[in-house]
Protein backbone atom coordinates (compact mmCIF):
# COMPACT_ATOMS: atom_id res chain seq x y z
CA UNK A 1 93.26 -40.97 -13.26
CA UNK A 2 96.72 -40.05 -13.51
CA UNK A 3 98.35 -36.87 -12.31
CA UNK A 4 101.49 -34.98 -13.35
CA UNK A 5 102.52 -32.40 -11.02
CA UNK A 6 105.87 -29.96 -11.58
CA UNK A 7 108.57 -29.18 -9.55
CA UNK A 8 107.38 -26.42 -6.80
CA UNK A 9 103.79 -26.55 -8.55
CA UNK A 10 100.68 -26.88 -6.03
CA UNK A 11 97.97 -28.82 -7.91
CA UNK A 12 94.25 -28.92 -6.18
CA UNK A 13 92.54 -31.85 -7.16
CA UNK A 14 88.82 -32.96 -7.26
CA UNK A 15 87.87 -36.84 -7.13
CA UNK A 16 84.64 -38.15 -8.15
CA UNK A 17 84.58 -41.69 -5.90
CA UNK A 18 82.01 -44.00 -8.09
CA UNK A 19 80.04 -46.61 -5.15
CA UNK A 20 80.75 -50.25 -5.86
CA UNK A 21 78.51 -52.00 -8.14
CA UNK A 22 76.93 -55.57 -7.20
CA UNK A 23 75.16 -57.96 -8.22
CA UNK A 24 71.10 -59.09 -6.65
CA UNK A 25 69.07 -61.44 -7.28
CA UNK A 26 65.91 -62.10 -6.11
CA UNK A 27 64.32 -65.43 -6.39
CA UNK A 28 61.63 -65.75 -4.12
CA UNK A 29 58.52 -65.31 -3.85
CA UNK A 30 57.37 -64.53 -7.36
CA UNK A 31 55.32 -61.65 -8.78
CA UNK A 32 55.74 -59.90 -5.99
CA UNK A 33 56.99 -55.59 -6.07
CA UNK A 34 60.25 -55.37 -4.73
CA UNK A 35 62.02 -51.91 -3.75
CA UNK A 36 65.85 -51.57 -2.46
CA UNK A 37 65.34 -48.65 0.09
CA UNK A 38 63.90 -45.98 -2.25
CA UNK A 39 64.83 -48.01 -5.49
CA UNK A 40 62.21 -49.84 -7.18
CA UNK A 41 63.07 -52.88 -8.49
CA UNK A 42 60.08 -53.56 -10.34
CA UNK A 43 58.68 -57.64 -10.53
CA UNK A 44 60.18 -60.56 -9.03
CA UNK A 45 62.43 -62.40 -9.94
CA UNK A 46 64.54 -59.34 -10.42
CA UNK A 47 68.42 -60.21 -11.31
CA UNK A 48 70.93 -56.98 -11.75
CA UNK A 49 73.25 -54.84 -10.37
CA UNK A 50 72.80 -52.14 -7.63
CA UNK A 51 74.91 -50.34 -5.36
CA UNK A 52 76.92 -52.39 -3.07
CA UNK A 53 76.51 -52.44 0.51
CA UNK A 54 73.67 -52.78 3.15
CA UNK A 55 70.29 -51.85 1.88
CA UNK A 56 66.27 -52.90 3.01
CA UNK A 57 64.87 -54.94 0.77
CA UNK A 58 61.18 -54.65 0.93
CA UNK A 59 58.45 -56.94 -0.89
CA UNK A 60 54.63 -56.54 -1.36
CA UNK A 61 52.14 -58.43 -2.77
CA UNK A 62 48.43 -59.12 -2.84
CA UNK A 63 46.88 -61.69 -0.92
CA UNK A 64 50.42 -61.12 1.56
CA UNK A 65 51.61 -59.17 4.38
CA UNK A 66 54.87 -57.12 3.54
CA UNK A 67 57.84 -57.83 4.09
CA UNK A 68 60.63 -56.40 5.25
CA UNK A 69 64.89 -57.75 5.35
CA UNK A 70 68.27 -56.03 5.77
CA UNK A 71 70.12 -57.73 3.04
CA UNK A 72 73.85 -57.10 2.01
CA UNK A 73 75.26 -57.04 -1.32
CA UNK A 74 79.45 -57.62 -2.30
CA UNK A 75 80.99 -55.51 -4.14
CA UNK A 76 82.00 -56.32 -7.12
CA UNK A 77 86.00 -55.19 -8.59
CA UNK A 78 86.01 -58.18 -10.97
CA UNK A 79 86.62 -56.53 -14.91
CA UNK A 80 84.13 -59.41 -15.80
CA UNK A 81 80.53 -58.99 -13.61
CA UNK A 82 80.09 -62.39 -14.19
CA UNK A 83 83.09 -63.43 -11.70
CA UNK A 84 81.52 -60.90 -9.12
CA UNK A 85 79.57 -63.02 -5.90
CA UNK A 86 76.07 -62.75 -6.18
CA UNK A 87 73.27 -61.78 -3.58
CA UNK A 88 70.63 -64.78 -3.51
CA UNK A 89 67.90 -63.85 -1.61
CA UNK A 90 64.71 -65.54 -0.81
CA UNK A 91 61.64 -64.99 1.44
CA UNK A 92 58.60 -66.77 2.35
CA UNK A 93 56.15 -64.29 2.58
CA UNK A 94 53.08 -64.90 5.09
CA UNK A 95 49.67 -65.21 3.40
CA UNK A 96 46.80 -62.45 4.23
CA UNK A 97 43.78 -64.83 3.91
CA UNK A 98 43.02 -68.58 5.32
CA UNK A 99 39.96 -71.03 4.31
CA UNK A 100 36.88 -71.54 5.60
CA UNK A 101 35.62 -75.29 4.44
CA UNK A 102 31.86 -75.16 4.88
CA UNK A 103 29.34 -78.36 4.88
CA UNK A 104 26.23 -79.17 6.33
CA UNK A 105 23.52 -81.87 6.98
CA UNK A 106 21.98 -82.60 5.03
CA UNK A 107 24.20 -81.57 2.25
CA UNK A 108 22.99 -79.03 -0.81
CA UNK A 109 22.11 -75.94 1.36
CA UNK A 110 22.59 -72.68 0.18
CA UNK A 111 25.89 -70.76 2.07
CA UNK A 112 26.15 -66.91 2.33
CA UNK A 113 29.02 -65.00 4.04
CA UNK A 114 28.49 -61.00 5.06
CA UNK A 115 25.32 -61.43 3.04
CA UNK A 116 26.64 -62.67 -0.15
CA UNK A 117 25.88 -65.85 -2.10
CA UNK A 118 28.83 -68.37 -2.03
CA UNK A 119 27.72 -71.84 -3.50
CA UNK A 120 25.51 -74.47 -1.81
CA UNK A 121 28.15 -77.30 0.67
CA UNK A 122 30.09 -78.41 0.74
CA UNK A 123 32.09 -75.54 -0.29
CA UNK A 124 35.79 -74.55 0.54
CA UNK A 125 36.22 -70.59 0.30
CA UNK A 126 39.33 -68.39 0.60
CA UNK A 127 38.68 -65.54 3.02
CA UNK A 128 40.56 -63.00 4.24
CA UNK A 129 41.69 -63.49 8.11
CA UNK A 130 38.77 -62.22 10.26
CA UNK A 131 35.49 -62.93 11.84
CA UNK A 132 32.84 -63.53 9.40
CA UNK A 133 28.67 -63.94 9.43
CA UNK A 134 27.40 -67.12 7.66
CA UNK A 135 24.21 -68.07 7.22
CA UNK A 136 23.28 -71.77 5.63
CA UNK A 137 19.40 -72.19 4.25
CA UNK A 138 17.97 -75.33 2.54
CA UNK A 139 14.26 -76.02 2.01
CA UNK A 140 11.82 -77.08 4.43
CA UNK A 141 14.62 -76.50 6.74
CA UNK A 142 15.40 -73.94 9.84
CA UNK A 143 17.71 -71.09 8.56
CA UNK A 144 21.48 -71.32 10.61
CA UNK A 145 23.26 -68.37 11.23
CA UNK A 146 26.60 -68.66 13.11
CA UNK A 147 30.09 -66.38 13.17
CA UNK A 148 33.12 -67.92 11.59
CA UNK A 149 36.67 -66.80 12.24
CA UNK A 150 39.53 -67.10 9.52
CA UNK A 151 43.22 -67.18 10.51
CA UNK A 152 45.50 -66.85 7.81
CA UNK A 153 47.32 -69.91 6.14
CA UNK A 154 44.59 -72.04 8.07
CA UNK A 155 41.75 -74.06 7.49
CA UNK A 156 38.72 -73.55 9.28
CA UNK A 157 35.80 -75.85 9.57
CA UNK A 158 31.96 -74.97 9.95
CA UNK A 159 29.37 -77.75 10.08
CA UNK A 160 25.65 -76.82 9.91
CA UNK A 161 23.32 -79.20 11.27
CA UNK A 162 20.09 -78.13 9.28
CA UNK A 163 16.91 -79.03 11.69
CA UNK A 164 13.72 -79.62 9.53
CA UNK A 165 10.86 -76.93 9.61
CA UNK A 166 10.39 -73.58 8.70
CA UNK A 167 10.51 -70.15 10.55
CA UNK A 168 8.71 -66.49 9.67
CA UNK A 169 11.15 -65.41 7.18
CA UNK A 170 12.40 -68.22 5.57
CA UNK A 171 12.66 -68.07 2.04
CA UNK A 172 11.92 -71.35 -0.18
CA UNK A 173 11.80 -71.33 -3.83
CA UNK A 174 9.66 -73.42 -5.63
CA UNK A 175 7.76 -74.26 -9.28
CA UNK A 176 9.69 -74.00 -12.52
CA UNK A 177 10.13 -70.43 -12.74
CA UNK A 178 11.89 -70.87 -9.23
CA UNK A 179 9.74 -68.21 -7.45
CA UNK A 180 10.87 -67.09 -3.95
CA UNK A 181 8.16 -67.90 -1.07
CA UNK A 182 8.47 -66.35 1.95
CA UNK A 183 7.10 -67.91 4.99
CA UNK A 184 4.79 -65.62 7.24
CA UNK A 185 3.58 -66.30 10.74
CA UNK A 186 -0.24 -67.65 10.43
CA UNK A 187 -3.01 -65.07 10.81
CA UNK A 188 -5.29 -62.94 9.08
CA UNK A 189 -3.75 -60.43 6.18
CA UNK A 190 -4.96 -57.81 3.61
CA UNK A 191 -3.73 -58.34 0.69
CA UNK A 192 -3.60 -55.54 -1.64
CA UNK A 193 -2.72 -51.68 -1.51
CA UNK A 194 -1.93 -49.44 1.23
CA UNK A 195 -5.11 -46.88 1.75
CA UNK A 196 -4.86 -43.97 -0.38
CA UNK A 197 -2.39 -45.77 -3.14
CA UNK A 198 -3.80 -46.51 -6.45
């Protein structure tokens, strides 16, 4: 801006400073939100300009723990952006969930985990990190029940050795409609209503 001032005059004079511009770029990981301090930068890979200087760069995504980095971008007093240095940034971010491989002998059982079915072994799930109940059944075969515990970006390893026989409880299916049989202790039952239900 320039500024003419006369002989014996007194001017006051207000400046607006504009913050440096510069230029980002965020390359890893992908699809993950990204937010510079209380900016949002939307989806990575984000490339653009922001304000230069020292800023937290923070990054979330599913399946991920956040993450967190002080990052600093150049300023940029080049007429063309494209001369301006760029800020390259990338971060690993550290998975949330690990991998439970599951098999048993013999093979073919049916696998449940909290209670819900997941596929007969072997099977290979992706868990969250934590301490899970499984339970492994196969016909004509004693029901196991053990805890499992997932770390994250690790594979853990369960092994059921199935002993033959059944237990009060067990449930078999059998015949082509696949009807559920469940094995009671031996004795005498009455079969039929409760007394006063019709």
């Amino acid at each position: 801006k320039d500024i003419t001032i006369g002989p014996n005059a007194l001017e006051n004079v207000t400046l607006a400073l504009a913050r440096l511009q510069g230029r980002l770029y965020v390359i890893e990981p992908q699809d993950a939100r990204a937010r510079l301090g209380s900016q949002d930068l939307g989806t990575t890979p984000f490339r653009g300009m922001v304000e230069a200087g020292e800023h937290d760069l923070s990054l979330e995504k599913p399946g991920f723990k956040p993450a967190r980095d002080r990052i600093v971008v150049p300023g940029c007093r080049e007429a063309r952006i494209e001369a301006c240095r760029e800020a390259r940034v990338q971060i690993a971010l550290i998975p949330t969930t690990g991998r439970l491989a599951i098999t048993s002998r013999p093979p073919g059982a049916r696998v449940e985990v909290e209670g819900h079915a997941q596929g007969q072994t072997p099977v290979t799930l992706t868990l969250e990190e934590g301490k899970y109940r499984v339970a492994v059944a196969l016909a004509r075969h004693r029901r196991y029940t053990t805890e499992a515990v997932v770390t994250a970006s690790q594979t853990a390893t369960l092994t059921a050795q199935l002993v033959p026989g059944t237990e009060a409880g067990d449930i078999e299916r059998r015949g082509k409609d696949d009807a559920e049989m469940v094995y009671t202790p031996e004795g005498e039952f009455l079969m039929g209503s409760a007394s006063g239900e019709t």
